[in-house]
N, C-alpha and C. Protein backbone atom coordinates (compact mmCIF):
# COMPACT_ATOMS: atom_id res chain seq x y z
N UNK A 1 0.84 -1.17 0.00
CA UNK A 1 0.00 0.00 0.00
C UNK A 1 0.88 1.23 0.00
N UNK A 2 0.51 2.01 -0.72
CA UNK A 2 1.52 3.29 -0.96
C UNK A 2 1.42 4.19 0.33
N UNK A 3 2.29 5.40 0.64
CA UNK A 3 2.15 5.74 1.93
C UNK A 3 0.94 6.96 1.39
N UNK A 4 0.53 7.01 2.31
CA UNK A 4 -0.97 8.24 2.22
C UNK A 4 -1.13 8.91 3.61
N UNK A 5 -0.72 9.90 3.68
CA UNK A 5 -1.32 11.34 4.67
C UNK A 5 -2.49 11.23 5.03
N UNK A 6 -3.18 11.04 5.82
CA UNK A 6 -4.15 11.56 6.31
C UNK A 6 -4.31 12.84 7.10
N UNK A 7 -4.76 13.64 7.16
CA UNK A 7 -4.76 14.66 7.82
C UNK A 7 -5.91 15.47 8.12
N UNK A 8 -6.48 15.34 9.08
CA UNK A 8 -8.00 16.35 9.48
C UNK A 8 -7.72 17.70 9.69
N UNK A 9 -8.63 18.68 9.03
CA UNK A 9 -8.30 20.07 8.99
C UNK A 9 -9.71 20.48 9.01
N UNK A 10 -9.65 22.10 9.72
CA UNK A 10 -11.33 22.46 9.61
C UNK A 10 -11.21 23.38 8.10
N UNK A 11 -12.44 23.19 7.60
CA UNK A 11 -12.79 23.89 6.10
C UNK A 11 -12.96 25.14 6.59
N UNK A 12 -13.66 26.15 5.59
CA UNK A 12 -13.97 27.60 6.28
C UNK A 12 -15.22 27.46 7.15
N UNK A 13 -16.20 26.70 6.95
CA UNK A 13 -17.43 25.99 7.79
C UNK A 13 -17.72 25.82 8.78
N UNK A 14 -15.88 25.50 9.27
CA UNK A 14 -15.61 24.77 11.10
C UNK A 14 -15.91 23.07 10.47
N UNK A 15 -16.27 22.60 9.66
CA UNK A 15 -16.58 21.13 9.91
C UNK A 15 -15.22 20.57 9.28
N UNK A 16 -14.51 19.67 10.06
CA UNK A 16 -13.44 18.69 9.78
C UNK A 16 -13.55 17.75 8.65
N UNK A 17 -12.23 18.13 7.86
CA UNK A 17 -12.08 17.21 6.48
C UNK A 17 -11.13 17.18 6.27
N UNK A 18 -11.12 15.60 6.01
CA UNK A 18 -9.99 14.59 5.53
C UNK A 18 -8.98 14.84 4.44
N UNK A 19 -7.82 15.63 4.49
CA UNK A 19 -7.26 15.68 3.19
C UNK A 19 -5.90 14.59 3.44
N UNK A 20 -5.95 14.00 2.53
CA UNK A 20 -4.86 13.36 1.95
C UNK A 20 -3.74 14.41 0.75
N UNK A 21 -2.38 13.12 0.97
CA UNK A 21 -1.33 13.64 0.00
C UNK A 21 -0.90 12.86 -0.87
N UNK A 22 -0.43 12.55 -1.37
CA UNK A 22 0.26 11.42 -2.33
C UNK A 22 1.66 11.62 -2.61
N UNK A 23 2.40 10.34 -2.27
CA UNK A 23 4.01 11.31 -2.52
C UNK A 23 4.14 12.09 -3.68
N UNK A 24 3.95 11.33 -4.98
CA UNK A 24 4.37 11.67 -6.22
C UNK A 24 2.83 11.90 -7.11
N UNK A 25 3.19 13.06 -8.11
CA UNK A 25 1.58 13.69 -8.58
C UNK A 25 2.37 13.48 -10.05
N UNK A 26 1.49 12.55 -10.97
CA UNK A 26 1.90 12.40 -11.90
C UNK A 26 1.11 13.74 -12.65
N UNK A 27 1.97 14.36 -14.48
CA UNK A 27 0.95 15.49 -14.72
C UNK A 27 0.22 14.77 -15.49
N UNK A 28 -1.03 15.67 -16.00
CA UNK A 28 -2.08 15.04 -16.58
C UNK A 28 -2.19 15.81 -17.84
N UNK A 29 -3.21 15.30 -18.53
CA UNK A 29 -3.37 15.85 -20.28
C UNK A 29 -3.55 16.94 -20.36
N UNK A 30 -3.88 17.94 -19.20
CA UNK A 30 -3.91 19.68 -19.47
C UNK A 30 -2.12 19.65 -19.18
N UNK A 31 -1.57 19.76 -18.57
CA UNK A 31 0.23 20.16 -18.20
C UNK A 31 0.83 19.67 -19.23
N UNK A 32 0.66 18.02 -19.81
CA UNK A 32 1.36 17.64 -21.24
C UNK A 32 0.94 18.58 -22.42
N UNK A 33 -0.34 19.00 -22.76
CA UNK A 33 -0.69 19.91 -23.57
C UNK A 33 -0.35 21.21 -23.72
N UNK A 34 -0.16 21.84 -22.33
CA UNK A 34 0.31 23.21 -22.34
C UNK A 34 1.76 23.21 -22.47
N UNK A 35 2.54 22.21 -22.03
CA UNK A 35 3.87 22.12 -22.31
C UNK A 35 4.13 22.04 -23.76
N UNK A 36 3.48 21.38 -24.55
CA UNK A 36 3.76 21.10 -25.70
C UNK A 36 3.85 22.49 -26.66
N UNK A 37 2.52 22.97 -26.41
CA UNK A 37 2.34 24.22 -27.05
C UNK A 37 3.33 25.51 -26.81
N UNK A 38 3.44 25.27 -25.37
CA UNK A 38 4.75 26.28 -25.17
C UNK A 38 5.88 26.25 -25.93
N UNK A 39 6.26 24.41 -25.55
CA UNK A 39 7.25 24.63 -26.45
C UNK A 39 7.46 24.97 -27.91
N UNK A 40 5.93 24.23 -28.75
CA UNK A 40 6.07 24.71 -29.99
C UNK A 40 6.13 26.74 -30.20
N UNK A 41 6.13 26.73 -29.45
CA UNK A 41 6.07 28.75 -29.54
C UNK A 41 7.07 28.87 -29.31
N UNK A 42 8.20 28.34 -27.87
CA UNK A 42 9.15 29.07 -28.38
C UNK A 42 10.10 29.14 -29.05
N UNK A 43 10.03 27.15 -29.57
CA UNK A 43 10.93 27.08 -31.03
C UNK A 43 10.51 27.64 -31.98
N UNK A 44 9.73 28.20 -32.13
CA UNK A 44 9.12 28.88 -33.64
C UNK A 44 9.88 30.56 -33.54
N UNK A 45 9.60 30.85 -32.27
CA UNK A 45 10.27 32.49 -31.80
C UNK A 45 11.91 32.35 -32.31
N UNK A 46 12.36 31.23 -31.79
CA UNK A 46 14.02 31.27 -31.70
C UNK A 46 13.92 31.00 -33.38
N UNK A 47 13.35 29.49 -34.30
CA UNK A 47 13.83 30.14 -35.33
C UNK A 47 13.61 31.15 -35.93
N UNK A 48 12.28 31.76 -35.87
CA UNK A 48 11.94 33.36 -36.59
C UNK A 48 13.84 34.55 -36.31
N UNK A 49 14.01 34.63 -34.91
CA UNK A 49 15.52 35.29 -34.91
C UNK A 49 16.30 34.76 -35.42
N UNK A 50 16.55 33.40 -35.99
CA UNK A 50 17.68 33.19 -36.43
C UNK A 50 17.43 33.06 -38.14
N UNK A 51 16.32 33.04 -38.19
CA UNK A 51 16.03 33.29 -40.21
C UNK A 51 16.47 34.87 -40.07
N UNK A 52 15.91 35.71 -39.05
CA UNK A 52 16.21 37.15 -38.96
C UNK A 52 17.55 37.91 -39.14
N UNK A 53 18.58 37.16 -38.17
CA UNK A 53 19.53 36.91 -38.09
C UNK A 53 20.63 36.56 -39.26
N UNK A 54 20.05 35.44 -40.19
CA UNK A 54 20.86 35.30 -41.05
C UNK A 54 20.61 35.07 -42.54
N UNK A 55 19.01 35.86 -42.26
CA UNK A 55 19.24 36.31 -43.83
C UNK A 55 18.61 37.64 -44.02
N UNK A 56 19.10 38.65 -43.34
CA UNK A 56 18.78 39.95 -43.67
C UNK A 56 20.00 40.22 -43.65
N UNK A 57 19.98 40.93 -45.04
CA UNK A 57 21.32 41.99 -45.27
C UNK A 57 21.61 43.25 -44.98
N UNK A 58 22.84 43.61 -44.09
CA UNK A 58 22.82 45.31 -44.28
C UNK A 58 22.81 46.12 -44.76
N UNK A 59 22.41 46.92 -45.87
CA UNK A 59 22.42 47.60 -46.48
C UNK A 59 22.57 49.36 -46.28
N UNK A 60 22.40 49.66 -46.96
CA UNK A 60 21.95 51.42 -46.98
C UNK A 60 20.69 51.92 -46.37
N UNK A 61 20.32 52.90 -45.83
CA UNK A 61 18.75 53.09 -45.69
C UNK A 61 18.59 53.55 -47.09
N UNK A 62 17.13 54.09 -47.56
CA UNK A 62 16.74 54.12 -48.94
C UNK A 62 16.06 54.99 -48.14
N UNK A 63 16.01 56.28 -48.57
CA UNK A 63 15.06 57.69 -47.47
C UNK A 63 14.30 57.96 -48.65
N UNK A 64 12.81 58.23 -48.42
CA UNK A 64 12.58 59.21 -49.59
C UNK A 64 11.74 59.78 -49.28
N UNK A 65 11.28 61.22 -49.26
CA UNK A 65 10.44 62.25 -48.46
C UNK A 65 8.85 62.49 -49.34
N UNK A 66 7.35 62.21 -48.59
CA UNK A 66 6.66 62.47 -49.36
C UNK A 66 6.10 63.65 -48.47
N UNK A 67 5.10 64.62 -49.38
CA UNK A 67 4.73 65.87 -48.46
C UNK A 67 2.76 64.95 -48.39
N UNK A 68 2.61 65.50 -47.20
CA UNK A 68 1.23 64.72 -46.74
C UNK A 68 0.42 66.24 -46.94
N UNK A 69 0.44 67.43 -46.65
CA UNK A 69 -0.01 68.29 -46.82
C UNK A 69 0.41 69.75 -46.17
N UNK A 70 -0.15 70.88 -46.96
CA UNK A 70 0.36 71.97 -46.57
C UNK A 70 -0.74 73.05 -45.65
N UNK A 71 -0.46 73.49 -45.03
CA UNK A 71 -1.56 74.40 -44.44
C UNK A 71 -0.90 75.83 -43.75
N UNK A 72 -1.90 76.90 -43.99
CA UNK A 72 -1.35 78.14 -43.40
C UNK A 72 -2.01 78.36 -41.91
N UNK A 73 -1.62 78.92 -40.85
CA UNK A 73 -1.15 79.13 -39.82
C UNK A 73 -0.83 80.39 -39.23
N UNK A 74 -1.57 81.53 -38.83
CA UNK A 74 -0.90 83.10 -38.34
C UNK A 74 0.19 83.28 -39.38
N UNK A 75 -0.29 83.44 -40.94
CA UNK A 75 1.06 84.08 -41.54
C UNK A 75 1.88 83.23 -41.94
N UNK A 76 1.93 82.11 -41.47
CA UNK A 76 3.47 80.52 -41.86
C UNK A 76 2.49 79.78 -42.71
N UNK A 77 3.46 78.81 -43.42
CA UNK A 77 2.75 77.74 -44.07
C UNK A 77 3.89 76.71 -43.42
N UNK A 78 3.05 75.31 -42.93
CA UNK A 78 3.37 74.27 -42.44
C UNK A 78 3.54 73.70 -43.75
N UNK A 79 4.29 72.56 -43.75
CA UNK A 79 4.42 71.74 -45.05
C UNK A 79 4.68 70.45 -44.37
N UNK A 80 3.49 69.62 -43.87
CA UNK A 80 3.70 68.46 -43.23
C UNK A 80 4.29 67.33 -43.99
N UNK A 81 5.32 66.45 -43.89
CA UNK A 81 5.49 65.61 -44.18
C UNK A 81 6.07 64.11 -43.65
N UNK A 82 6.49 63.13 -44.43
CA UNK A 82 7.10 62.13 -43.59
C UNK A 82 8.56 61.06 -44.56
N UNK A 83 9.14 61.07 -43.79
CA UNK A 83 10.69 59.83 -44.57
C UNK A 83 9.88 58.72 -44.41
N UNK A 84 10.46 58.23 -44.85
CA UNK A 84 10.37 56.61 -45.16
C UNK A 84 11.67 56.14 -45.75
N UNK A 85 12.02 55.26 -44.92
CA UNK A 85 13.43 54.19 -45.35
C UNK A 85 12.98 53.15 -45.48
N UNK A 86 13.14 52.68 -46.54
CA UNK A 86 12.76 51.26 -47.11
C UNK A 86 13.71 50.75 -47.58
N UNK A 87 14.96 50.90 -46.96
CA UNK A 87 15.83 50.01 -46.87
C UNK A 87 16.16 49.47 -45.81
N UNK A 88 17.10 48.44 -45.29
CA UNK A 88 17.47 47.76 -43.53
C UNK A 88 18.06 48.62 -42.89
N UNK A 89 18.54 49.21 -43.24
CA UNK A 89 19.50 49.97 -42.39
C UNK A 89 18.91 50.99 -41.48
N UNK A 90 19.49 50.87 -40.28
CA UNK A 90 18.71 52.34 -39.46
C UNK A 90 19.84 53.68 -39.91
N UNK A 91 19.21 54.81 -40.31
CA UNK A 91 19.71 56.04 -40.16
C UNK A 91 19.77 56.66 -39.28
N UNK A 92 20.49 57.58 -38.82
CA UNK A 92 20.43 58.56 -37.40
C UNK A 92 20.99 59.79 -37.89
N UNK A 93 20.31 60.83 -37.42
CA UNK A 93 20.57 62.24 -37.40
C UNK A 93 20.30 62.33 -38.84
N UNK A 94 19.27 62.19 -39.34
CA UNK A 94 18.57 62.23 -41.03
C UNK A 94 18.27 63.83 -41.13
N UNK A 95 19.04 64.04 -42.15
CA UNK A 95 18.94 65.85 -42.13
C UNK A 95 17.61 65.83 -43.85
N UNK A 96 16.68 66.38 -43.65
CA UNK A 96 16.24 66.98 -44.95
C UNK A 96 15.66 68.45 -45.17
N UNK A 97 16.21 68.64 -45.68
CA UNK A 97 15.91 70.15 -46.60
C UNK A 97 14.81 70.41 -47.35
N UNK A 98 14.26 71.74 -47.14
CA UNK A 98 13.09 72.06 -47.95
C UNK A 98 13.48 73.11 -48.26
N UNK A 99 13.00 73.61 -49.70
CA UNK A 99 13.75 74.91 -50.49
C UNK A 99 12.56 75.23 -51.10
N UNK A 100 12.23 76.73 -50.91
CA UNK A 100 11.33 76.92 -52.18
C UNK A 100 11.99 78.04 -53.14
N UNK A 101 11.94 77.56 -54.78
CA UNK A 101 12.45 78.30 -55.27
C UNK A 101 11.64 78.84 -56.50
N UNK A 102 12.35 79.60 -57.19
CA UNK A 102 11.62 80.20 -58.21
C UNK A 102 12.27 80.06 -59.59
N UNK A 103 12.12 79.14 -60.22
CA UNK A 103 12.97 79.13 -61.50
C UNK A 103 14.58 78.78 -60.41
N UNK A 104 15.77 79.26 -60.73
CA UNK A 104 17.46 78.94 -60.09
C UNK A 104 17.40 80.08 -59.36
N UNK A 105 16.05 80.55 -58.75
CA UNK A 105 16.25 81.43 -57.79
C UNK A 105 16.07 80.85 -56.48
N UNK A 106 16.53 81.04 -55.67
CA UNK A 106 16.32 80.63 -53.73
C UNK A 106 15.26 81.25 -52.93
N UNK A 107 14.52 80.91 -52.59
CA UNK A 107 13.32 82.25 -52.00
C UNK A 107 13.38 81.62 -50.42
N UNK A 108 13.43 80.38 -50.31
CA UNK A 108 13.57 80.36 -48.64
C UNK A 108 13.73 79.03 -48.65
N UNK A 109 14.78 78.45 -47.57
CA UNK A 109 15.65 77.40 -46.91
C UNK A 109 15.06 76.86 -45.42
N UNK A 110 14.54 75.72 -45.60
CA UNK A 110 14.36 75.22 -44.19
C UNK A 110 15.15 73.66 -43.68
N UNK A 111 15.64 73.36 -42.87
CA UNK A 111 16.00 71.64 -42.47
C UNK A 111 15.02 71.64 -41.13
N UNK A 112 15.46 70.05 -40.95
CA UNK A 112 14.86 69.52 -40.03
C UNK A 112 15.88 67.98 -39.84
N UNK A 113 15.67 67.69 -38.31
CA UNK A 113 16.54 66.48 -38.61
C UNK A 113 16.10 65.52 -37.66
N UNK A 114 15.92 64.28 -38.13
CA UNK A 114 15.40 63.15 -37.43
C UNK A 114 16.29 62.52 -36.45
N UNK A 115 15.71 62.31 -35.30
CA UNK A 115 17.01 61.65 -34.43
C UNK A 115 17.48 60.01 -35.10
N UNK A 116 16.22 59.04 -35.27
CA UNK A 116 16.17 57.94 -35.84
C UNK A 116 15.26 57.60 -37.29
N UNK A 117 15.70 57.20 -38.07
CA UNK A 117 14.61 56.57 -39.21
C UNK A 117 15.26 54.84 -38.89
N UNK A 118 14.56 54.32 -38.56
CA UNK A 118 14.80 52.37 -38.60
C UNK A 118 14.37 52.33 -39.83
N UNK A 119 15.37 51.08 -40.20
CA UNK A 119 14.76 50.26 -41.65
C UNK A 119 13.21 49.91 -41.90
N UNK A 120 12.20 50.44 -42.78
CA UNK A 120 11.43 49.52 -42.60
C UNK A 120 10.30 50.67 -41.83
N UNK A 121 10.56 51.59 -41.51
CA UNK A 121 9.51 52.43 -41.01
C UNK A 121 9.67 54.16 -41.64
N UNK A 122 8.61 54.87 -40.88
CA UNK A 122 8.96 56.35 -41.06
C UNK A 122 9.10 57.31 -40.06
N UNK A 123 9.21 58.31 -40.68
CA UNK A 123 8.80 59.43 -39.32
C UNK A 123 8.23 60.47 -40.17
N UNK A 124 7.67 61.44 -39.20
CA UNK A 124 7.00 62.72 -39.48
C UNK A 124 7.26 63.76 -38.74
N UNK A 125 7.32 64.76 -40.14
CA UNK A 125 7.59 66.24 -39.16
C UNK A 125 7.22 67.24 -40.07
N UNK A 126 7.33 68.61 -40.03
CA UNK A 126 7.09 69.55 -40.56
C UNK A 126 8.52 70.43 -40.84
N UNK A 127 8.10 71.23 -41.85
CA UNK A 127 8.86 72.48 -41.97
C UNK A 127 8.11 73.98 -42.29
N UNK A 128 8.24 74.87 -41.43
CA UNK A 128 7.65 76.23 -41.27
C UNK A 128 8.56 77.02 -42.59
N UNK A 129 7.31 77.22 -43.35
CA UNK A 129 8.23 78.57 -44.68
C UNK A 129 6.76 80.13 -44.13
N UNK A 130 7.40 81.09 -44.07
CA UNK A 130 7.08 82.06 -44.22
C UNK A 130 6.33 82.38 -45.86
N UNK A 131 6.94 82.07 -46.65
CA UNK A 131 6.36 82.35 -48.29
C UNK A 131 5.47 81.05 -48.16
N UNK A 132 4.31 81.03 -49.08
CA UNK A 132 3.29 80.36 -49.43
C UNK A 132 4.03 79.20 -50.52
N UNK A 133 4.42 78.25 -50.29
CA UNK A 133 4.80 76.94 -51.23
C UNK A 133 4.26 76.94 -52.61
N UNK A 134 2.69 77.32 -52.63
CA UNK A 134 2.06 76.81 -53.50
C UNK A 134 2.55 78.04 -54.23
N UNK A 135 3.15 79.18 -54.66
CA UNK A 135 3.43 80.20 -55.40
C UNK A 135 5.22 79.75 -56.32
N UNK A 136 5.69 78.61 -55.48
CA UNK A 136 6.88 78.40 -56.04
C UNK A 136 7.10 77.01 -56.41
N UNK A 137 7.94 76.55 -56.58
CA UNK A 137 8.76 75.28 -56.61
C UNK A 137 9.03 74.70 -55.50
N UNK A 138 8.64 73.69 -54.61
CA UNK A 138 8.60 73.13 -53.36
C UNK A 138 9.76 71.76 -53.61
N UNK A 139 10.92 71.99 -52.83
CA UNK A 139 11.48 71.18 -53.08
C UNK A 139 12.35 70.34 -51.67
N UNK A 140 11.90 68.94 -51.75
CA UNK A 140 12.38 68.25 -49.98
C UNK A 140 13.02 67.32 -50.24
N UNK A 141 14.01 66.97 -49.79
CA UNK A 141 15.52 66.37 -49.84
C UNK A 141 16.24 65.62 -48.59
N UNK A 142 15.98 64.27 -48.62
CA UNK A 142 17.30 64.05 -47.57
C UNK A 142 18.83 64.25 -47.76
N UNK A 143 19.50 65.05 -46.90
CA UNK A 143 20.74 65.60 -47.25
C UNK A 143 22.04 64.93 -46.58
N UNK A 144 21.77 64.01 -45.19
CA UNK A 144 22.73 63.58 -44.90
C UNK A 144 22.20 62.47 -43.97
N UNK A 145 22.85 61.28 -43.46
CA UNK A 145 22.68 60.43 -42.04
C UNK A 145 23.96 59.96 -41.56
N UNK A 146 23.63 60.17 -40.26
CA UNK A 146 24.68 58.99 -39.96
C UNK A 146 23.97 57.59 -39.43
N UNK A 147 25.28 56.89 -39.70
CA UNK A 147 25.18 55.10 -39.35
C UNK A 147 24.81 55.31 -37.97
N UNK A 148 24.19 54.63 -36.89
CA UNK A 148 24.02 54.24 -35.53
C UNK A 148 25.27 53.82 -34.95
């Protein structure tokens, strides 16, 4: 006969009940199941990083600036826009330029500079011109990054 605990204890009731122990608790078909599944998740996680890992290439970022829209403001015109790098590489300190000009004339100079663009995403920001955009040549430029 296997060894078995007996032990009388009061419930929250006050009435005395019998609990037993068992040395050893074998697991049952919920613990084999949840183990399984765990594990299938987190071999699937580890290989997802290591396909990640070793087959993405480093490359260049690929920046390219679209304007989302312009609006005036007490006198300024906002010229909202956003980068996009669609290449792997993260950029840092992404400088772009907005110029409005007139024919090879210069009428007004603005930058702005991104702390981060990651591969694969964007950012958004504005540039404030005093002259009205829509009267000239609107022109936006990424001009420099550095590597991380």
């Amino acid at each position: 006969m296997a060894n078995v605990k007996t032990e009388r204890k009061e419930n929250r009731s006050g009435r005395k009940v019998d609990r037993r122990e068992k040395q050893s608790a074998t697991p049952g078909a919920i613990e084999w199941a949840v183990g399984a599944v765990s594990a299938v998740v987190v071999l699937a996680m580890i290989s997802f990083l290591l396909y990640q890992a070793w087959s993405t290439r480093e490359g260049a970022p690929s920046l390219i600036v679209n304007v989302d829209r312009i609006r005036a403001t007490d006198g300024v015109h906002h010229v909202e826009f956003r980068v996009e790098n669609q290449g792997d590489a993260t950029a840092a300190e992404v400088l772009i330029q907005g110029r409005l000009r007139d024919g090879d004339r210069l009428i007004e100079e603005r930058e702005v500079t991104f702390d981060y663009v990651p591969g694969g995403s964007e950012g958004r920001a504005a540039l404030i011109f005093t002259n009205d955009p829509a009267g000239y040549d609107l022109e936006l430029i990424p001009s420099g990054y550095r590597e991380p």
